[in-house]
PDB file of N, CA and C in Angstrom:
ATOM      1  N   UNK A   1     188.332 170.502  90.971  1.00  0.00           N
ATOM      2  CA  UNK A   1     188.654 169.637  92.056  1.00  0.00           C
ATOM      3  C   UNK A   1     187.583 169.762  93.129  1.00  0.00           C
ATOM      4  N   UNK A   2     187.580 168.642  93.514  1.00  0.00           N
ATOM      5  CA  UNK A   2     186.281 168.370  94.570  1.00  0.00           C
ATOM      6  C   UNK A   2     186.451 169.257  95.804  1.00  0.00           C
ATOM      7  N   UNK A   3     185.771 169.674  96.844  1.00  0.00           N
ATOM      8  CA  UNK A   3     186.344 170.582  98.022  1.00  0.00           C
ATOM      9  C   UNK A   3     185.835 169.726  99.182  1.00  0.00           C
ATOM     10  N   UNK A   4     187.151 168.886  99.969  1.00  0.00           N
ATOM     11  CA  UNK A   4     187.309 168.631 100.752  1.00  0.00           C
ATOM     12  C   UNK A   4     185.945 168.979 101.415  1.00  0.00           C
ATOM     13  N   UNK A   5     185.207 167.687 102.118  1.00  0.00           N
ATOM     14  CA  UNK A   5     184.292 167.853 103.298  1.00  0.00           C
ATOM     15  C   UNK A   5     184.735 167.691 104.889  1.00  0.00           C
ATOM     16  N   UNK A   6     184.424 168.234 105.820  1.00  0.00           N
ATOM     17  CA  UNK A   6     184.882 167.851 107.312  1.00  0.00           C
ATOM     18  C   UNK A   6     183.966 166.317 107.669  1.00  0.00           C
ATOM     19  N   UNK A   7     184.402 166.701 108.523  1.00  0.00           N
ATOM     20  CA  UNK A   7     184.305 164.430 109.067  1.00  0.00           C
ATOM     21  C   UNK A   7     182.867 164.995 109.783  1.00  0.00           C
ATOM     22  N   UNK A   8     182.626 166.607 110.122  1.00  0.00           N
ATOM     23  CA  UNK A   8     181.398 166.583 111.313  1.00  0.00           C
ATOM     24  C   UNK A   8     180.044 166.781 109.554  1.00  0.00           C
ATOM     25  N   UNK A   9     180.788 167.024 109.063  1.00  0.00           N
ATOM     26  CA  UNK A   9     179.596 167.278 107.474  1.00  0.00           C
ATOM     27  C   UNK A   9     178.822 165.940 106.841  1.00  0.00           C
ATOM     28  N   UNK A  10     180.211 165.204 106.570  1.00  0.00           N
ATOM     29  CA  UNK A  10     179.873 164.057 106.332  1.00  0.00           C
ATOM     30  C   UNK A  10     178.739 163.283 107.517  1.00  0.00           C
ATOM     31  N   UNK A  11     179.318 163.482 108.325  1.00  0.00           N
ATOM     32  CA  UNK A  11     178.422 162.481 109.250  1.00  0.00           C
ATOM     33  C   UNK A  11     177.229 163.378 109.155  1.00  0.00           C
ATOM     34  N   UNK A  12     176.546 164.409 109.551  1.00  0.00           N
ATOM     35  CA  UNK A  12     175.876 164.914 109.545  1.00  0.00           C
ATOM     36  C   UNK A  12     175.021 164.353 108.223  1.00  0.00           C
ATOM     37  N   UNK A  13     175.226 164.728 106.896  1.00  0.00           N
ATOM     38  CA  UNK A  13     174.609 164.332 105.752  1.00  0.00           C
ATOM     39  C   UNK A  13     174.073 162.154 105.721  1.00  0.00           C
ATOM     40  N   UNK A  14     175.450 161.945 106.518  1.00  0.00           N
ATOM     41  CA  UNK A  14     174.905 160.507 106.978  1.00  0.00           C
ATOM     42  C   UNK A  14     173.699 160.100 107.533  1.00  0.00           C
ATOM     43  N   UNK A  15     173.692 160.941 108.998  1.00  0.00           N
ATOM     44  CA  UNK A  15     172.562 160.546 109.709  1.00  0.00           C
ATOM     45  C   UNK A  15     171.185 161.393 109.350  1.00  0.00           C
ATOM     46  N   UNK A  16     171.220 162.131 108.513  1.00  0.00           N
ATOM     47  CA  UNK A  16     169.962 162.409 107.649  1.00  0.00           C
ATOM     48  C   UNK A  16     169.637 161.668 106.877  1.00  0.00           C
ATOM     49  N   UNK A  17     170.619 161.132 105.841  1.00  0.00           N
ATOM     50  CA  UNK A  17     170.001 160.074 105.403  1.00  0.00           C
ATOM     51  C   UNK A  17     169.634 158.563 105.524  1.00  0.00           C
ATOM     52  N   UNK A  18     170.270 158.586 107.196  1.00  0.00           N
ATOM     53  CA  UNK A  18     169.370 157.177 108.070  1.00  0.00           C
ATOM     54  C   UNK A  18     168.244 157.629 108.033  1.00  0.00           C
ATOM     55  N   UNK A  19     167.810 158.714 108.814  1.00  0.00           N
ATOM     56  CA  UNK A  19     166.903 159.506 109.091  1.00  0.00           C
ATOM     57  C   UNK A  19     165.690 159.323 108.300  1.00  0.00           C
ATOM     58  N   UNK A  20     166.548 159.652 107.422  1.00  0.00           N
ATOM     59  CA  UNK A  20     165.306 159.621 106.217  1.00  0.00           C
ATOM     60  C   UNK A  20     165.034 158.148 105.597  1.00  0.00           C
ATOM     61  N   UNK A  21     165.526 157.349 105.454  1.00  0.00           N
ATOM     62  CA  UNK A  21     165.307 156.118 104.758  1.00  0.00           C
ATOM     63  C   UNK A  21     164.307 155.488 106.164  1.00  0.00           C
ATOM     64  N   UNK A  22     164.909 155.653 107.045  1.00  0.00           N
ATOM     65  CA  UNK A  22     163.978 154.711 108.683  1.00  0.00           C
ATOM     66  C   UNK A  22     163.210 155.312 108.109  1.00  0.00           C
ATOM     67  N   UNK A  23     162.297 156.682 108.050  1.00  0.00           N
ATOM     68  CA  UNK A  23     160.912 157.469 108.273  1.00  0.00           C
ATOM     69  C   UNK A  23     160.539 156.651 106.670  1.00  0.00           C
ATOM     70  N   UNK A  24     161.228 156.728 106.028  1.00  0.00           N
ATOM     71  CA  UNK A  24     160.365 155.855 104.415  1.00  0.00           C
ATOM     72  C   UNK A  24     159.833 154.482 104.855  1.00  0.00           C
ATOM     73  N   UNK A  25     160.604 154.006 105.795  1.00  0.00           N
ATOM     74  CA  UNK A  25     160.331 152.622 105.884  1.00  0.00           C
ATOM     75  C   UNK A  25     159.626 152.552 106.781  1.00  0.00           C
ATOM     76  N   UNK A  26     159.379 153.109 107.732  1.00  0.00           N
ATOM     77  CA  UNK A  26     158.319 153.451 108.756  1.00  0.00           C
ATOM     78  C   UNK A  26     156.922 153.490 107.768  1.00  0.00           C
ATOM     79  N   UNK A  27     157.095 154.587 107.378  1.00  0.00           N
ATOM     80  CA  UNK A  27     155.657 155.065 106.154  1.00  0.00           C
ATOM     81  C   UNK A  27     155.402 153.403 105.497  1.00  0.00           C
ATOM     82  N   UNK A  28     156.028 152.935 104.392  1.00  0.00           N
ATOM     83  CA  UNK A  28     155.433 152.057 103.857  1.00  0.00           C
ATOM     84  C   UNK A  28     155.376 150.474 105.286  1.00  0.00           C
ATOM     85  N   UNK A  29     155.925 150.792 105.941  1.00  0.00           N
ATOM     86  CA  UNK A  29     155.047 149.614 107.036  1.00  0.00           C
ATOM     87  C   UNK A  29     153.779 149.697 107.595  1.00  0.00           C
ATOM     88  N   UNK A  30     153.848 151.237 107.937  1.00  0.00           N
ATOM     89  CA  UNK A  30     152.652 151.139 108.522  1.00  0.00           C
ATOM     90  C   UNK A  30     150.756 151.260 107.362  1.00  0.00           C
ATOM     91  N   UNK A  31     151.898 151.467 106.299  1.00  0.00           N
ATOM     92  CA  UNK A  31     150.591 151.517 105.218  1.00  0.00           C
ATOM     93  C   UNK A  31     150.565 149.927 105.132  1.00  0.00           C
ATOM     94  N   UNK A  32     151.351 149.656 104.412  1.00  0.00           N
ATOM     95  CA  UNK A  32     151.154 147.648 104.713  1.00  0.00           C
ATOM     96  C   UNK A  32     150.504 146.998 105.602  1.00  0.00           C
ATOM     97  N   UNK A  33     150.871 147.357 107.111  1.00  0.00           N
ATOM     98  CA  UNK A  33     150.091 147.183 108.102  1.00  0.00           C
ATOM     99  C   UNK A  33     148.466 147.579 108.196  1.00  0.00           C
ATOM    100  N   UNK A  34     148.437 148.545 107.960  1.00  0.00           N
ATOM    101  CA  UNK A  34     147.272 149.312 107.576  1.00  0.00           C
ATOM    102  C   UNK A  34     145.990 148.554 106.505  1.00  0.00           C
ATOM    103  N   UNK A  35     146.809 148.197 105.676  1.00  0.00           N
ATOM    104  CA  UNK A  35     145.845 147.536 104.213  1.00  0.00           C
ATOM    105  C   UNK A  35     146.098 145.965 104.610  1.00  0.00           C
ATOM    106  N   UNK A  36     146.941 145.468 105.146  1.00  0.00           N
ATOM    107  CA  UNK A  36     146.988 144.070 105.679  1.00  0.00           C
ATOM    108  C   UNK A  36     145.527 143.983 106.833  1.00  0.00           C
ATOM    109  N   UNK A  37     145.312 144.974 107.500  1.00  0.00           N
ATOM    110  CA  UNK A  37     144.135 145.170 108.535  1.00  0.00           C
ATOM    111  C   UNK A  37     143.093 145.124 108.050  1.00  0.00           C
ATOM    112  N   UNK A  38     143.174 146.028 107.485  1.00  0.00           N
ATOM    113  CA  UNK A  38     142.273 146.055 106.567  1.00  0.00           C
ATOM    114  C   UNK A  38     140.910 145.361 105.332  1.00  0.00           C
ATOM    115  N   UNK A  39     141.795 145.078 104.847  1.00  0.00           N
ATOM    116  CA  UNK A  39     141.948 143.380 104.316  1.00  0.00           C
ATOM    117  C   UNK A  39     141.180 142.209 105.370  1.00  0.00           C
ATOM    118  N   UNK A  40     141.403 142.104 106.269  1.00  0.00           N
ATOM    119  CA  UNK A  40     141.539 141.074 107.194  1.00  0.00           C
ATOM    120  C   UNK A  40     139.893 141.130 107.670  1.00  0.00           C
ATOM    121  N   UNK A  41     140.066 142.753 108.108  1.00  0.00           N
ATOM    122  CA  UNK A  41     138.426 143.181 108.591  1.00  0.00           C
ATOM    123  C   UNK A  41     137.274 142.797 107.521  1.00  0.00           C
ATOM    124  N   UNK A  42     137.677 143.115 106.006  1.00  0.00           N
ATOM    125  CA  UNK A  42     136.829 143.407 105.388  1.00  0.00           C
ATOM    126  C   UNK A  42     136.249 141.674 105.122  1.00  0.00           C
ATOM    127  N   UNK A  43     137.278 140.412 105.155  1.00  0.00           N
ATOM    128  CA  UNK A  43     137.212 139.029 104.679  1.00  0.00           C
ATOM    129  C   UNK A  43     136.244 138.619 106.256  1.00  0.00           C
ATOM    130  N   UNK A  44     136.627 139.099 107.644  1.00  0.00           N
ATOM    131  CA  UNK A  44     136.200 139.055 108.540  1.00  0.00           C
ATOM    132  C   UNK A  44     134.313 139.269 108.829  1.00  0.00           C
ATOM    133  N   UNK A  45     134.266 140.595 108.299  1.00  0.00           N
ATOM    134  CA  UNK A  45     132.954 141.041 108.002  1.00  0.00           C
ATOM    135  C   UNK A  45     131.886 139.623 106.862  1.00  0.00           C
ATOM    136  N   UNK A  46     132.782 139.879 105.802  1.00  0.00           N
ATOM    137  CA  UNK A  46     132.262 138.847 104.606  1.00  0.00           C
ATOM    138  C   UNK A  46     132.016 137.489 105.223  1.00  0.00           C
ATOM    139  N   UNK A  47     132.595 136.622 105.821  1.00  0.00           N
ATOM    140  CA  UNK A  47     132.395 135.476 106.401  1.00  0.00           C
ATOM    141  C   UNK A  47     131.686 135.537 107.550  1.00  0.00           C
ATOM    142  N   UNK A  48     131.470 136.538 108.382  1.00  0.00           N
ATOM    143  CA  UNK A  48     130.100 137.042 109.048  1.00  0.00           C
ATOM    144  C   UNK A  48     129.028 137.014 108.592  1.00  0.00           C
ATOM    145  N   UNK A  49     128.273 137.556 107.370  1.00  0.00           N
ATOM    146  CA  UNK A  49     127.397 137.665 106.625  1.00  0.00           C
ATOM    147  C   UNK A  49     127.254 136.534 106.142  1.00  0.00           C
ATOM    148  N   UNK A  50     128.192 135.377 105.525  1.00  0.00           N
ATOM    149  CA  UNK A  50     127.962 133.946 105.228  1.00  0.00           C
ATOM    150  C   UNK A  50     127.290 133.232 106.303  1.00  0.00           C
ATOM    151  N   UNK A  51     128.031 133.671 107.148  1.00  0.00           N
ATOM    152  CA  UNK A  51     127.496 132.658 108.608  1.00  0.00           C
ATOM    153  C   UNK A  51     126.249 132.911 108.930  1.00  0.00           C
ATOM    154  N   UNK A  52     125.598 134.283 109.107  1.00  0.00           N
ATOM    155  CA  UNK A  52     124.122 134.132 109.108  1.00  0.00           C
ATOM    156  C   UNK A  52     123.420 134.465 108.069  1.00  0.00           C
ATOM    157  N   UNK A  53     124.122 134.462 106.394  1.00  0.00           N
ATOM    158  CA  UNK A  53     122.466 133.823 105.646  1.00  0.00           C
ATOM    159  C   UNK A  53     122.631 132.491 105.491  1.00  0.00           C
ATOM    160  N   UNK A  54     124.292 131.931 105.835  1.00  0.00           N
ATOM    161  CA  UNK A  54     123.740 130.249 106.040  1.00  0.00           C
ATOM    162  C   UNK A  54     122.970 129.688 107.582  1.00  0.00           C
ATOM    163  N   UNK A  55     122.677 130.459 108.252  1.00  0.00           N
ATOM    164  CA  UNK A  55     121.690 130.059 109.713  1.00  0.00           C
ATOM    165  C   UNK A  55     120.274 131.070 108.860  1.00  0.00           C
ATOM    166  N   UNK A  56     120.390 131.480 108.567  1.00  0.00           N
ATOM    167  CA  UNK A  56     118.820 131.830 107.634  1.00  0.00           C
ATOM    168  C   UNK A  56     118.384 130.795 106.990  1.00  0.00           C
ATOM    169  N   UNK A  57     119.210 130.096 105.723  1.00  0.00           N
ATOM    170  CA  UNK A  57     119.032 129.500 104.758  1.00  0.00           C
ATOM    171  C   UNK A  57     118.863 127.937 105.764  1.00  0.00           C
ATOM    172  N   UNK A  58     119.223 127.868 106.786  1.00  0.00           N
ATOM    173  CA  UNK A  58     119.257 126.380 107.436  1.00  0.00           C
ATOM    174  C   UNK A  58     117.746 126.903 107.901  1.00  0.00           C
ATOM    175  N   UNK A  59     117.316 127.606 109.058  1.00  0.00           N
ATOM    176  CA  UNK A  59     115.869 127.822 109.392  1.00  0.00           C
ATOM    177  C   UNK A  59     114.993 127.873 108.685  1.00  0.00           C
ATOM    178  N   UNK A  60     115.323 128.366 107.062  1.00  0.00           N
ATOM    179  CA  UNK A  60     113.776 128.259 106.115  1.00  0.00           C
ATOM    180  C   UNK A  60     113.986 126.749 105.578  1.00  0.00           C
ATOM    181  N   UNK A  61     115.050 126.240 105.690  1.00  0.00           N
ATOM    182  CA  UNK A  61     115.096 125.095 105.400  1.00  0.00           C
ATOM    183  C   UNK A  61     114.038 124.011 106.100  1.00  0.00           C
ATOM    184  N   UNK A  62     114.605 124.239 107.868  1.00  0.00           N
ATOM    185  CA  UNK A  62     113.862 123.754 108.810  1.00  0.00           C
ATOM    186  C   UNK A  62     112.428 123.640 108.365  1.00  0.00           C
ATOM    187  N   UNK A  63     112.036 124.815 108.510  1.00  0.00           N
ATOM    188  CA  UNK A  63     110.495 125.254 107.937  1.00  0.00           C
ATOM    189  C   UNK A  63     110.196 124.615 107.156  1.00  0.00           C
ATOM    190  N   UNK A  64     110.105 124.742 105.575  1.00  0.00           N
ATOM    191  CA  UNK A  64     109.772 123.801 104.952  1.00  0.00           C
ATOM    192  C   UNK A  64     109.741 122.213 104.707  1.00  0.00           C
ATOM    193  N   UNK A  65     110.749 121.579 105.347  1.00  0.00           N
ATOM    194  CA  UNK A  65     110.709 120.742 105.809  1.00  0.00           C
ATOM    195  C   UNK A  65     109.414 120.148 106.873  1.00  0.00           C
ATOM    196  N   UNK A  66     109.583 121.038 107.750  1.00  0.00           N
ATOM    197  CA  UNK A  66     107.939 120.965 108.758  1.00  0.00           C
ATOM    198  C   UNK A  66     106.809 120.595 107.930  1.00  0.00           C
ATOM    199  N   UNK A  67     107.056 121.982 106.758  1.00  0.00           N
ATOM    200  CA  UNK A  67     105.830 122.219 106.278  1.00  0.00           C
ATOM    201  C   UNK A  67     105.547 121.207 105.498  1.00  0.00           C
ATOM    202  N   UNK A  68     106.151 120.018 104.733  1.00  0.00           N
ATOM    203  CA  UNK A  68     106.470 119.237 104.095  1.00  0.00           C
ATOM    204  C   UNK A  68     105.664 117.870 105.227  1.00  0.00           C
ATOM    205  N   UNK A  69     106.088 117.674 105.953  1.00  0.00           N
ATOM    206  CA  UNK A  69     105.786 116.373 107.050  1.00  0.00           C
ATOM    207  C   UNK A  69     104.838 116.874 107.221  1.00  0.00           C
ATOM    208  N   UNK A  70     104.408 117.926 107.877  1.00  0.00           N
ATOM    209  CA  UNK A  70     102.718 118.213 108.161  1.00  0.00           C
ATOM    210  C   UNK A  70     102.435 117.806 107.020  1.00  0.00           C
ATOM    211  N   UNK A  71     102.245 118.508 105.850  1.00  0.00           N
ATOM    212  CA  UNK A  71     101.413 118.061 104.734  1.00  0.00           C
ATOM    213  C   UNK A  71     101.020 116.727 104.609  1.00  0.00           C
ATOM    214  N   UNK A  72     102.376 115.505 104.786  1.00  0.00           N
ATOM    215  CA  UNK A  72     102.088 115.022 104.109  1.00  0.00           C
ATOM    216  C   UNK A  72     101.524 113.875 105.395  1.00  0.00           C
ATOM    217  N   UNK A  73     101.551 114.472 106.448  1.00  0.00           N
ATOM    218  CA  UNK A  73     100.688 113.639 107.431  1.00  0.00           C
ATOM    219  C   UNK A  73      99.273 113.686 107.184  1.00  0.00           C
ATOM    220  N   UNK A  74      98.782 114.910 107.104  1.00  0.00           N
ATOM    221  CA  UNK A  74      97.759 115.218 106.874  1.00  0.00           C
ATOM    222  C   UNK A  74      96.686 115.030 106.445  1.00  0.00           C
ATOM    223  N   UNK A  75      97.801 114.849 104.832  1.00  0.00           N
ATOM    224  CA  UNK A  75      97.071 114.071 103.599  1.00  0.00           C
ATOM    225  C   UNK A  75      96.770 112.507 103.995  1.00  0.00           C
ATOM    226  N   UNK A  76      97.686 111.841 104.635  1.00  0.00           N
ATOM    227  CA  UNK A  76      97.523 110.608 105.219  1.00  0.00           C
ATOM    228  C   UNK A  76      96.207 110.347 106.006  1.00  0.00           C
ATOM    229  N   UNK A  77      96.351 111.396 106.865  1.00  0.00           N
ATOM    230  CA  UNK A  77      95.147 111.881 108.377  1.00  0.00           C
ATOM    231  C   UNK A  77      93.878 111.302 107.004  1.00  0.00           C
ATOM    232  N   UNK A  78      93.837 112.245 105.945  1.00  0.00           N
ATOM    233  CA  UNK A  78      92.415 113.018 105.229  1.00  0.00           C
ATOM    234  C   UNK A  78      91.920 111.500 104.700  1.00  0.00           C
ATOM    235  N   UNK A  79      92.933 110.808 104.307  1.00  0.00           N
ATOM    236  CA  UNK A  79      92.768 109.595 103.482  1.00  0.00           C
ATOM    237  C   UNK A  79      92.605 108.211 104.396  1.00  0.00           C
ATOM    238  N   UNK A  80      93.094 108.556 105.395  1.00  0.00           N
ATOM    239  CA  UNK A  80      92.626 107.191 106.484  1.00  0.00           C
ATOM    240  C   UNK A  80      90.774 107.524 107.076  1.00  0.00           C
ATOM    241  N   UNK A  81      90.885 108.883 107.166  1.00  0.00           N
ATOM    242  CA  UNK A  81      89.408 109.038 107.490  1.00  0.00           C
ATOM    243  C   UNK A  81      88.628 109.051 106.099  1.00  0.00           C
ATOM    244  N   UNK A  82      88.720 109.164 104.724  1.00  0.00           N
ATOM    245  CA  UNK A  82      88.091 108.339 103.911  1.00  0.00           C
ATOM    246  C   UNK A  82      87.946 107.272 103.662  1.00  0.00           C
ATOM    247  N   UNK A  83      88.927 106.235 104.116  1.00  0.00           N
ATOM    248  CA  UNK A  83      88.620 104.817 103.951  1.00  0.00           C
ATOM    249  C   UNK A  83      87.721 104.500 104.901  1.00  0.00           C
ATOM    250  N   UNK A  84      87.918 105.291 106.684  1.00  0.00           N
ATOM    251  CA  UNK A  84      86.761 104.618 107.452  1.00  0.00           C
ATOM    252  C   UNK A  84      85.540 105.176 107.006  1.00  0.00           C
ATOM    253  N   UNK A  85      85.233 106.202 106.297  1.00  0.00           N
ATOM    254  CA  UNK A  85      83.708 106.951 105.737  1.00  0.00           C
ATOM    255  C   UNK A  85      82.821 105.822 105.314  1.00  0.00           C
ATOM    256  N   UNK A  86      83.811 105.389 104.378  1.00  0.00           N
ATOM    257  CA  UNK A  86      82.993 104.385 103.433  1.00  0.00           C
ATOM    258  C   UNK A  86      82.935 103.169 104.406  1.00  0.00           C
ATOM    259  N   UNK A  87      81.655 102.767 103.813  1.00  0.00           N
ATOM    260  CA  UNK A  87      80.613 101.280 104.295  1.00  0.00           C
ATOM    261  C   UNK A  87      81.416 100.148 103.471  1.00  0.00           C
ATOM    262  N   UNK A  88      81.022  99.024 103.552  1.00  0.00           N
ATOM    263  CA  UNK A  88      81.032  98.497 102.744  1.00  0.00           C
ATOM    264  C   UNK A  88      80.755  97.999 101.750  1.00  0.00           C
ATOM    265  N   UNK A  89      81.091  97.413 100.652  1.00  0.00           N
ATOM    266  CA  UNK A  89      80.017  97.294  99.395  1.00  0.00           C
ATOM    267  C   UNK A  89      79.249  96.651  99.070  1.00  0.00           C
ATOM    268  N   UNK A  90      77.634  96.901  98.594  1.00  0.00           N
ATOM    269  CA  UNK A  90      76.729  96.079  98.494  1.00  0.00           C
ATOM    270  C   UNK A  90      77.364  95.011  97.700  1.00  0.00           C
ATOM    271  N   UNK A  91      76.256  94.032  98.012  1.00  0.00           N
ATOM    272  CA  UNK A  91      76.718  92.163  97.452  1.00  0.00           C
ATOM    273  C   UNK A  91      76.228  92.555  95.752  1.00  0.00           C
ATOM    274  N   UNK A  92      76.724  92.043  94.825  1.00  0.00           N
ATOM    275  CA  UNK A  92      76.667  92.715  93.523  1.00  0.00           C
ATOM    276  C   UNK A  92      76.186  90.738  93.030  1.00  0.00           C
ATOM    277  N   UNK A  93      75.277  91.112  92.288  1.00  0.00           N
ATOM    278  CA  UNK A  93      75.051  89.709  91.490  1.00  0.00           C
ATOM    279  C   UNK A  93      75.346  90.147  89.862  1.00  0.00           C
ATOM    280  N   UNK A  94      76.499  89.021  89.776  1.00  0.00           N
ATOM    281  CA  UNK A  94      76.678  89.328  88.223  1.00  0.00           C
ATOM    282  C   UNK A  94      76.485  88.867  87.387  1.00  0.00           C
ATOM    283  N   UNK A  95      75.969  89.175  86.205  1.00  0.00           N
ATOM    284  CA  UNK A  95      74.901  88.179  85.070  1.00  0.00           C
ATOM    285  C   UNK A  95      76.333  87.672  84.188  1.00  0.00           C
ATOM    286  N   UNK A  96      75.860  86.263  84.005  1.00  0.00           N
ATOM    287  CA  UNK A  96      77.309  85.671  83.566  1.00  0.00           C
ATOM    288  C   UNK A  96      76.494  85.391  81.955  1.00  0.00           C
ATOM    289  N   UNK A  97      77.293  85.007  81.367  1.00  0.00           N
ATOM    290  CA  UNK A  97      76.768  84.481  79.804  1.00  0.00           C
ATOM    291  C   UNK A  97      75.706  83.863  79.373  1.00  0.00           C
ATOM    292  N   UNK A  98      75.702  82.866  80.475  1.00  0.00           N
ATOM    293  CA  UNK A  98      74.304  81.645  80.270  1.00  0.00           C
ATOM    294  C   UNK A  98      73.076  82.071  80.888  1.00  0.00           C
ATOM    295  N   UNK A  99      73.459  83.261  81.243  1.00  0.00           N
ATOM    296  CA  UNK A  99      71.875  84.018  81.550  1.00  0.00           C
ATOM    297  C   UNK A  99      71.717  84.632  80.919  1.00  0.00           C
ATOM    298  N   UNK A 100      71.846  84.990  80.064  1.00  0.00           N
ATOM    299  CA  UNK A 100      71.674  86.177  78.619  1.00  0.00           C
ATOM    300  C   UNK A 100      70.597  85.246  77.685  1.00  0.00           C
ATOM    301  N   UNK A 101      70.438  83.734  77.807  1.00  0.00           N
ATOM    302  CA  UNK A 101      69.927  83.498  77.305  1.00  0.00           C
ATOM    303  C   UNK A 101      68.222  83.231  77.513  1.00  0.00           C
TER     304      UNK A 101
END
């Protein structure tokens, strides 16, 4: 037969095991909390690093681009001052058929 507990036992064994279940649930919140932070920082960081090698990747962009229009002014520049180089072309007489004979 079971042996009778007092009402101050029982309760006692009660509020230990509030006791104890709050402090479990405490623990896994604040680890949740913890790795939820966590988490957050690390996606935080990562989309940092996107943001400036995409402002890298836009400035070498820029650049080449430049470097691209200069060129191809340039080449324009090089080729307008060859057309004014040249003179014009001597008068050419061309021997047609009926002078062959």
């Amino acid at each position: 037969m079971k042996k009778k507990q007092t009402l101050k036992t029982e309760v006692e064994k009660t509020v230990r095991l509030l006791i104890t279940t709050l402090g479990v649930i405490i623990v896994v919140l604040v680890v949740a909390f913890l790795v939820t932070t966590s988490q957050s920082a690390q996606q935080g960081y990562r989309l940092e690093q996107a943001r400036i090698q995409n402002e890298d990747l836009k400035n070498a962009s820029e650049g080449l681009k430049a470097k691209v229009t200069d060129a191809a002014a340039s080449s324009n520049f090089e080729e307008s001052n060859k057309l004014n180089d040249m003179g014009e072309a001597p008068e050419m007489n061309y021997l047609l058929p009926e002078d062959n004979d």
